[in-house]
N, C-alpha and C. Protein backbone atom coordinates (compact mmCIF):
# COMPACT_ATOMS: atom_id res chain seq x y z
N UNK A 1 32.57 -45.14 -114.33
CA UNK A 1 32.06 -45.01 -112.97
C UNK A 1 30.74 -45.75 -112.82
N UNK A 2 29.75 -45.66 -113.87
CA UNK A 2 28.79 -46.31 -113.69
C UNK A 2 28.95 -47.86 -113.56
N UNK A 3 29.59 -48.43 -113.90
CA UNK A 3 30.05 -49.91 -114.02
C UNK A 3 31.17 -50.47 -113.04
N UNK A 4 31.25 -49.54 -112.03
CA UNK A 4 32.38 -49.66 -111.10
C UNK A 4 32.18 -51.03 -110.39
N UNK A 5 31.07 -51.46 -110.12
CA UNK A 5 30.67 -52.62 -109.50
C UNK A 5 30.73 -54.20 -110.62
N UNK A 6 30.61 -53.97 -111.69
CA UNK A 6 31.11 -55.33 -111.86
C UNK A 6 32.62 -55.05 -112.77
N UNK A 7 33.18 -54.50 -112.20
CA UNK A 7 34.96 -54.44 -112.32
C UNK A 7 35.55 -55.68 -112.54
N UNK A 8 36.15 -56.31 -113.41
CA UNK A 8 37.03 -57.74 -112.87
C UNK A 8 38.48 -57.48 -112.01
N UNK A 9 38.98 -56.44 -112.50
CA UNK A 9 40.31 -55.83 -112.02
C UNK A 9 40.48 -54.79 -111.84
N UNK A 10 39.13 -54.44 -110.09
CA UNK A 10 39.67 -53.09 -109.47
C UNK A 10 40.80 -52.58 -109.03
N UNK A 11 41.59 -53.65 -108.67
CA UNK A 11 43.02 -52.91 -108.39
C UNK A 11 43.36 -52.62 -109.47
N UNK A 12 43.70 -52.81 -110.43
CA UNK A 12 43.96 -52.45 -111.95
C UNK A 12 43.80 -51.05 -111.96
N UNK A 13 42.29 -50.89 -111.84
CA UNK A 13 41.39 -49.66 -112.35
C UNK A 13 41.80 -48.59 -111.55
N UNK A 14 42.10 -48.62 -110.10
CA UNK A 14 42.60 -47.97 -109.12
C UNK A 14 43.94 -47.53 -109.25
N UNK A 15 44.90 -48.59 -109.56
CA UNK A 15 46.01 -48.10 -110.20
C UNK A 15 46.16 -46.83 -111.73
N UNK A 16 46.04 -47.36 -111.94
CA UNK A 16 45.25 -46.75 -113.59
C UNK A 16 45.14 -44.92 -113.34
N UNK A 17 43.86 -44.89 -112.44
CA UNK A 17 43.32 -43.91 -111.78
C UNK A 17 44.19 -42.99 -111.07
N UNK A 18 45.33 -43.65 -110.15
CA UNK A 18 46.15 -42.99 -109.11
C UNK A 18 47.17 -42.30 -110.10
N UNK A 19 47.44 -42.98 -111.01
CA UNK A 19 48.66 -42.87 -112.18
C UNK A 19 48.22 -41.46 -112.68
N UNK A 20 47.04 -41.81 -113.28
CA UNK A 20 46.84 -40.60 -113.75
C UNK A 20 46.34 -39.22 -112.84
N UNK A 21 45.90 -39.39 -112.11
CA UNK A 21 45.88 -38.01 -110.78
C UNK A 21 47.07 -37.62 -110.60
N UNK A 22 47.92 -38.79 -110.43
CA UNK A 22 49.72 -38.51 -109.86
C UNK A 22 50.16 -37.40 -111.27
N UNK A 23 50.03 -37.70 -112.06
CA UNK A 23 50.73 -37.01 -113.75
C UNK A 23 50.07 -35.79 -113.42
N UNK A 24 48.92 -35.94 -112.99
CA UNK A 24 48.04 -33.90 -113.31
C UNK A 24 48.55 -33.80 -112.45
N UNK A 25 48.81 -33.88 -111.10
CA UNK A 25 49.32 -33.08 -110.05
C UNK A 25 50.84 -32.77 -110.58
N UNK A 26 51.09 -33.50 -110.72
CA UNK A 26 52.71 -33.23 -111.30
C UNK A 26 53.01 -32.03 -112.31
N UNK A 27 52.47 -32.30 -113.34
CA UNK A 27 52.12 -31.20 -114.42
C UNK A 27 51.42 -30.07 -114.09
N UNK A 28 50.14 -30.24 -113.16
CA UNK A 28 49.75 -28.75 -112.66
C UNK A 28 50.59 -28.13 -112.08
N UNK A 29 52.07 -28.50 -111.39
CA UNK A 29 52.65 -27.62 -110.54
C UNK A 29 54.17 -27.26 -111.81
N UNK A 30 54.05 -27.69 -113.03
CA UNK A 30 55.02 -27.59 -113.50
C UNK A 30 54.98 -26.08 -114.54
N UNK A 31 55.72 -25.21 -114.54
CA UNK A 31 55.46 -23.91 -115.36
C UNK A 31 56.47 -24.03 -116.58
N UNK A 32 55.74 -24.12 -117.88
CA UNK A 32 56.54 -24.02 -118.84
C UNK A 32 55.77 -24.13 -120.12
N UNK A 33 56.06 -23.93 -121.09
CA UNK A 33 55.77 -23.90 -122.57
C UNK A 33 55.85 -25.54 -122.83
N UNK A 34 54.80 -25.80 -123.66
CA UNK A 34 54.17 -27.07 -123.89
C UNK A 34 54.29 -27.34 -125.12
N UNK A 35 54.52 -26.23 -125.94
CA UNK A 35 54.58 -25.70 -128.13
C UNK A 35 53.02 -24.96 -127.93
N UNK A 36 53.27 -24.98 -128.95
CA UNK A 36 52.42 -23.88 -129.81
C UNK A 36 51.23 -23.78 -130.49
N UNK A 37 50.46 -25.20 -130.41
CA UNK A 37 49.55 -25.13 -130.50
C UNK A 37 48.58 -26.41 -129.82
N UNK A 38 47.62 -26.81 -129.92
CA UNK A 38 46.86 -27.43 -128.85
C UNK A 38 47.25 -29.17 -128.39
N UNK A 39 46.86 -29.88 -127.82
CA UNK A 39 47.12 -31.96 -127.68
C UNK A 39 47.76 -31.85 -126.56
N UNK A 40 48.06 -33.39 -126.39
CA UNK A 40 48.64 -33.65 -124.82
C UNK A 40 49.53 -32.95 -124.49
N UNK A 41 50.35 -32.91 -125.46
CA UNK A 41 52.49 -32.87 -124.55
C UNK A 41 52.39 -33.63 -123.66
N UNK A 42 52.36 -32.72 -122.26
CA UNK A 42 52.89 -33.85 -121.47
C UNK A 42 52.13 -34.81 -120.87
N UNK A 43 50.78 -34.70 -120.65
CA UNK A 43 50.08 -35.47 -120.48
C UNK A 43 50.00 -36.70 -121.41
N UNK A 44 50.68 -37.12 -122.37
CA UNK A 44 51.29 -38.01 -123.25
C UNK A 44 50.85 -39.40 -122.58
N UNK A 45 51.69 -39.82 -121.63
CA UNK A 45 52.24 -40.11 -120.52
C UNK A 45 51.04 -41.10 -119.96
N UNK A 46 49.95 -40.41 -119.99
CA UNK A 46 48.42 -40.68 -119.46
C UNK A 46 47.68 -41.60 -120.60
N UNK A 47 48.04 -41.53 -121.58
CA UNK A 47 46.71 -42.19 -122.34
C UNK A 47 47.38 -43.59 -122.51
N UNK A 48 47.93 -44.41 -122.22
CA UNK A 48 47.97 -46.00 -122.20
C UNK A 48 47.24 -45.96 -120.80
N UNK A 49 47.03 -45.45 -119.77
CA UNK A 49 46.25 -45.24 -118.51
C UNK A 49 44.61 -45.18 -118.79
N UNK A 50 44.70 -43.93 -119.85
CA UNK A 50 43.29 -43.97 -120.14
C UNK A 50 42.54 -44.90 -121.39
N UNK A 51 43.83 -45.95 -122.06
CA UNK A 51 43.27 -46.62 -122.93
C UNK A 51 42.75 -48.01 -121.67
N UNK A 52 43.41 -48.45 -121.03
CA UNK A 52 43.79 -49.51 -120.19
C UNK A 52 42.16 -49.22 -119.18
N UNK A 53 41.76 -48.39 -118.55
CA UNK A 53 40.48 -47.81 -117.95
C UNK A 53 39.50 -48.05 -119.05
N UNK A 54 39.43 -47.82 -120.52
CA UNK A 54 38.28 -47.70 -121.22
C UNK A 54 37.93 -49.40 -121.21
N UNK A 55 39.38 -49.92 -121.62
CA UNK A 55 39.26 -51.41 -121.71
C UNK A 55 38.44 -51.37 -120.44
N UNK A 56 39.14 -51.88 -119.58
CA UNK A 56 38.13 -52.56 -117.94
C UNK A 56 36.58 -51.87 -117.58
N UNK A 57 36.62 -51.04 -118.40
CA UNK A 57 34.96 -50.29 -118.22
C UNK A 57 34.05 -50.78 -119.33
N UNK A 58 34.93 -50.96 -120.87
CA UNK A 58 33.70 -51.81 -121.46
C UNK A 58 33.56 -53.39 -121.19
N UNK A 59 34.39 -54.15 -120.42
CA UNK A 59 35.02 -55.00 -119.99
C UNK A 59 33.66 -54.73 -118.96
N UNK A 60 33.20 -54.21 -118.14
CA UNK A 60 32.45 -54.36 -117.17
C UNK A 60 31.68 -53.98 -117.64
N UNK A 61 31.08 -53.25 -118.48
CA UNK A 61 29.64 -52.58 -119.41
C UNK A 61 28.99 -53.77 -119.94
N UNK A 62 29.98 -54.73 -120.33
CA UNK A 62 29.57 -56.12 -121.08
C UNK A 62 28.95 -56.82 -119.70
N UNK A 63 29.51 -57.11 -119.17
CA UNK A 63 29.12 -57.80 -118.07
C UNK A 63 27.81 -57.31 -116.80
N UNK A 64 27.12 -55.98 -117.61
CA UNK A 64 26.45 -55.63 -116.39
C UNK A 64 25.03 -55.91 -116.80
N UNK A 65 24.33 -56.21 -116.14
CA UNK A 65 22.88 -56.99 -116.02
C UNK A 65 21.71 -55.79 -117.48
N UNK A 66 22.32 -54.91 -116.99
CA UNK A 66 21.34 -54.13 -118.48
C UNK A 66 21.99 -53.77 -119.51
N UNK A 67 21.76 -54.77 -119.98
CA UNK A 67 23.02 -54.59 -121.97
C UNK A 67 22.10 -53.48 -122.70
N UNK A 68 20.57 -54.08 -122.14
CA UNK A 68 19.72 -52.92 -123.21
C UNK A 68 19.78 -52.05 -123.22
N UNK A 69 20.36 -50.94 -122.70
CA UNK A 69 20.51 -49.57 -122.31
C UNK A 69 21.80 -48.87 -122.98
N UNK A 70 22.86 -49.62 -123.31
CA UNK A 70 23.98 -49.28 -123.83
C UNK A 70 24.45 -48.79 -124.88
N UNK A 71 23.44 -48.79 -125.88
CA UNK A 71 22.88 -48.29 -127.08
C UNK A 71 23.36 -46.64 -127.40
N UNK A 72 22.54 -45.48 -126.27
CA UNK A 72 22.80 -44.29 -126.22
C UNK A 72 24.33 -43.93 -125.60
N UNK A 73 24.99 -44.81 -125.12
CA UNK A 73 26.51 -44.52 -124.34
C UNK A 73 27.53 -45.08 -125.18
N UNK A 74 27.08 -46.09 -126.06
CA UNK A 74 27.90 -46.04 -127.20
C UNK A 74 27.75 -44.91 -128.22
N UNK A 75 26.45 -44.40 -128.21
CA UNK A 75 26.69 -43.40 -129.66
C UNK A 75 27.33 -42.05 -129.13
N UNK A 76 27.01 -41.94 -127.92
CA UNK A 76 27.69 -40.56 -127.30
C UNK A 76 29.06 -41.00 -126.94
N UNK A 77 29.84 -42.06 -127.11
CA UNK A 77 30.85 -42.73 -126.82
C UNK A 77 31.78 -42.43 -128.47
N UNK A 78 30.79 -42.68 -129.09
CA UNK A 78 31.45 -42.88 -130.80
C UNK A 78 31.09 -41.25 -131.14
N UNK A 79 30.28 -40.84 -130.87
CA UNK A 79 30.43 -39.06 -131.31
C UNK A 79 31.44 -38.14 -130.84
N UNK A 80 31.64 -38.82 -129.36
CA UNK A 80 32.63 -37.71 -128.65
C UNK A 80 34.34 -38.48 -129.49
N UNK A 81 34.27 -39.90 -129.86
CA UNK A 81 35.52 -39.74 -129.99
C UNK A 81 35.45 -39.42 -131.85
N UNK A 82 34.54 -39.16 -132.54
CA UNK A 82 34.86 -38.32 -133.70
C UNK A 82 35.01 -36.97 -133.93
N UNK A 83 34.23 -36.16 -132.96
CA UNK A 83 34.72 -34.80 -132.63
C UNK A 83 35.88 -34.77 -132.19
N UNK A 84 36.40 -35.34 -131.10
CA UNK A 84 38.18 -35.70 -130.83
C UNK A 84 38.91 -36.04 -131.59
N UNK A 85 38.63 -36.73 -132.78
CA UNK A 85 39.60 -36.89 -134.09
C UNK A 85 39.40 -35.74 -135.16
N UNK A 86 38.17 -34.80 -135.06
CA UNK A 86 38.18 -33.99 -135.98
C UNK A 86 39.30 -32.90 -135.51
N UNK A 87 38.86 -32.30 -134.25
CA UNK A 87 39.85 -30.97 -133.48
C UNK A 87 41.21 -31.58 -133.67
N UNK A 88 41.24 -32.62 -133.19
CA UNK A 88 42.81 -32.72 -133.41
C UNK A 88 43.39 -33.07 -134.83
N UNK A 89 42.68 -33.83 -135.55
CA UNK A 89 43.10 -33.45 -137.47
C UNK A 89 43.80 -31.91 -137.81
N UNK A 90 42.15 -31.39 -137.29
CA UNK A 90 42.60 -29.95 -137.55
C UNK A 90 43.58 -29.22 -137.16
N UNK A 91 44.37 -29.49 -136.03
CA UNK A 91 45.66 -28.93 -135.30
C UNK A 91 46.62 -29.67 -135.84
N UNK A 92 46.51 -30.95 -136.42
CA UNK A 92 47.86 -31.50 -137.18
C UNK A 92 47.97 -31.16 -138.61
N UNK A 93 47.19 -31.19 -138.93
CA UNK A 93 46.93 -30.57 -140.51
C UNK A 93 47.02 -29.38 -141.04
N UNK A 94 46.58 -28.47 -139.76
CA UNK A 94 46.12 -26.56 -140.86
C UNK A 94 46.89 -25.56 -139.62
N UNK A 95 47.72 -24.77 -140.61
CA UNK A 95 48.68 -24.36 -140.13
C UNK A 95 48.32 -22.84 -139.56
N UNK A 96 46.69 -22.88 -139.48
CA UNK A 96 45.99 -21.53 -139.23
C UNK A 96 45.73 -22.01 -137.34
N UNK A 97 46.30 -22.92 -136.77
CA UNK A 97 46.10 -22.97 -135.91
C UNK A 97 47.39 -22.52 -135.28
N UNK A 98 48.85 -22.68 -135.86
CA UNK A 98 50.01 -21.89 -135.60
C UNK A 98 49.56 -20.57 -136.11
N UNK A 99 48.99 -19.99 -137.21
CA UNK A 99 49.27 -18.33 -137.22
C UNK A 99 48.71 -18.17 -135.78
N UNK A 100 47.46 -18.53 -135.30
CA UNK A 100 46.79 -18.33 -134.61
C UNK A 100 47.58 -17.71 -133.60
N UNK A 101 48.48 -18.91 -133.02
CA UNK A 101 49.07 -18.44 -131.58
C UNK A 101 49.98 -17.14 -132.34
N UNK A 102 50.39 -17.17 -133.07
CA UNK A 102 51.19 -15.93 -133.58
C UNK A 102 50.47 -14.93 -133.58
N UNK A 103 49.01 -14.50 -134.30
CA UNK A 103 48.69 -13.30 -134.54
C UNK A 103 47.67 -13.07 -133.44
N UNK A 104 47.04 -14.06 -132.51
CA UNK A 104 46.03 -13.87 -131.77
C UNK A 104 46.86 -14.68 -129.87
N UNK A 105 46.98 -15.74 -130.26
CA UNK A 105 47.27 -15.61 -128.90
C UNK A 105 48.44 -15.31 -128.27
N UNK A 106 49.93 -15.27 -128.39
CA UNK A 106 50.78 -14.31 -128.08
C UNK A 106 50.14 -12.88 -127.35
N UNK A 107 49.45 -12.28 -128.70
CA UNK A 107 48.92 -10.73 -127.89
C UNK A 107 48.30 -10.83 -127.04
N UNK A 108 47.43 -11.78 -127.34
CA UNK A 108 46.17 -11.49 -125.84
C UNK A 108 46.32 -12.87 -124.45
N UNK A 109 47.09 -12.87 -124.09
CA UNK A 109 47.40 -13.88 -123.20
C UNK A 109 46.52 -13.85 -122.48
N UNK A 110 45.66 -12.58 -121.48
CA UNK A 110 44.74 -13.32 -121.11
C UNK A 110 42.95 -13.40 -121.65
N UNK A 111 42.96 -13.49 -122.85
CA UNK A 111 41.93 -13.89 -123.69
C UNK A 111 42.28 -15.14 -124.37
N UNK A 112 43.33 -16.13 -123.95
CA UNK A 112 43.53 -17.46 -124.70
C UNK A 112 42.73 -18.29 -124.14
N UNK A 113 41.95 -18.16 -123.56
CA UNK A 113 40.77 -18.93 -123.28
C UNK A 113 39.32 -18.81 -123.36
N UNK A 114 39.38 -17.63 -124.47
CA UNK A 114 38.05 -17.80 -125.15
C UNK A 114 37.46 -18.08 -126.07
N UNK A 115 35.83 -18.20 -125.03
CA UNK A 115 35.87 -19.60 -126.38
C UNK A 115 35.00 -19.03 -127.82
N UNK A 116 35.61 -17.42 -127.99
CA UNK A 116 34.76 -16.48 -129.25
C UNK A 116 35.49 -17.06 -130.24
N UNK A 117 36.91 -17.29 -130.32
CA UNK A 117 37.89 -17.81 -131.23
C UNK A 117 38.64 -18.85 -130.85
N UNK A 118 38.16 -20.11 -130.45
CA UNK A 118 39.36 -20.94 -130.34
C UNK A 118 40.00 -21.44 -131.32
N UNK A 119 41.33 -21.91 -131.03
CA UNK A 119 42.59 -22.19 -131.70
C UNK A 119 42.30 -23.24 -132.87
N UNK A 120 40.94 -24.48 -132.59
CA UNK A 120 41.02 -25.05 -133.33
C UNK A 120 40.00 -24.85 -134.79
N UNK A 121 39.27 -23.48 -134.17
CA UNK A 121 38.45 -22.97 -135.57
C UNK A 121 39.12 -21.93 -136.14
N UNK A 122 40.58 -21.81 -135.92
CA UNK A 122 41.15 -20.61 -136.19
C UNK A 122 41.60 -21.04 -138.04
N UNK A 123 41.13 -20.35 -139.06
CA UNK A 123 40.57 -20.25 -140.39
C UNK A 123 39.21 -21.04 -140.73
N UNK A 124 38.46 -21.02 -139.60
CA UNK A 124 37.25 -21.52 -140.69
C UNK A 124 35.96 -20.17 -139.72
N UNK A 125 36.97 -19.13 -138.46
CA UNK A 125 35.59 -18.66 -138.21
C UNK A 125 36.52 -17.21 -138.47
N UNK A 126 35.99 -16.02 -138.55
CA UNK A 126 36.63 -15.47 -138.37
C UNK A 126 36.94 -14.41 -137.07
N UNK A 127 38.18 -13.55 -136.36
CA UNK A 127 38.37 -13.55 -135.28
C UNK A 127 37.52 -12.30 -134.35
N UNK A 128 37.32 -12.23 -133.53
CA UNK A 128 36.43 -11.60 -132.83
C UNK A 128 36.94 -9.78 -132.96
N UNK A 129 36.19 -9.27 -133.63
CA UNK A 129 36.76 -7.60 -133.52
C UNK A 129 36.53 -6.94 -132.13
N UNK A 130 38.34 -6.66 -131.72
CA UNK A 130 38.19 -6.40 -130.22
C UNK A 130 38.57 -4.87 -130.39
């Protein structure tokens, strides 16, 4: 967003954008089981959308009159996507994120969204005594 102005291929970016609003609306109205433990499913669908957007945004980051500044938005750029490879390691790898939905979220359906025990620290914290 910050770089929206030197875009080379706003229609691109716009497309891109509509694609992916179109998929969440779609999926927000859809009711069903996704599996069993955390990542896209169906939002699948979306990330050549959101690879294709990162392109045309560093694509315009390069091109914008203050390079010097870019420094702190790359490292918060490169941190957020190693925390995103750690959570999701951890959901492909450790199978304490399936007991999880078995022994914790099944029962408490509406406590699966807190964030005392989430799914992806499920064996390294232990679970909240309710």
């Amino acid at each position: 967003m910050r770089y929206r102005k030197h875009l080379a291929h706003r229609p691109l970016a716009v497309l891109a954008f509509a694609q992916i609003v179109g998929l969440a609306i779609i999926i927000s109205n859809f009711y069903g089981a996704a599996g069993y433990t955390y990542g896209p499913r169906y939002f699948t669908d979306a990330i050549p959308w959101f690879v294709l957007l990162a392109i045309l945004g560093l694509d315009a980051m390069r091109h914008a009159q203050d390079a010097s500044s870019h420094r702190m938005e790359i490292a918060a750029a490169i941190f957020l996507l190693a925390v995103s490879a750690a959570i999701n390691a951890r959901g492909a790898w450790s199978f304490a994120g399936m007991d999880w939905v078995h022994a914790y979220g099944d029962k408490h359906q509406q406590t699966i969204f807190d964030w005392r025990y989430p799914q992806f620290m499920a064996g390294l914290i232990e679970p909240p005594k309710d």
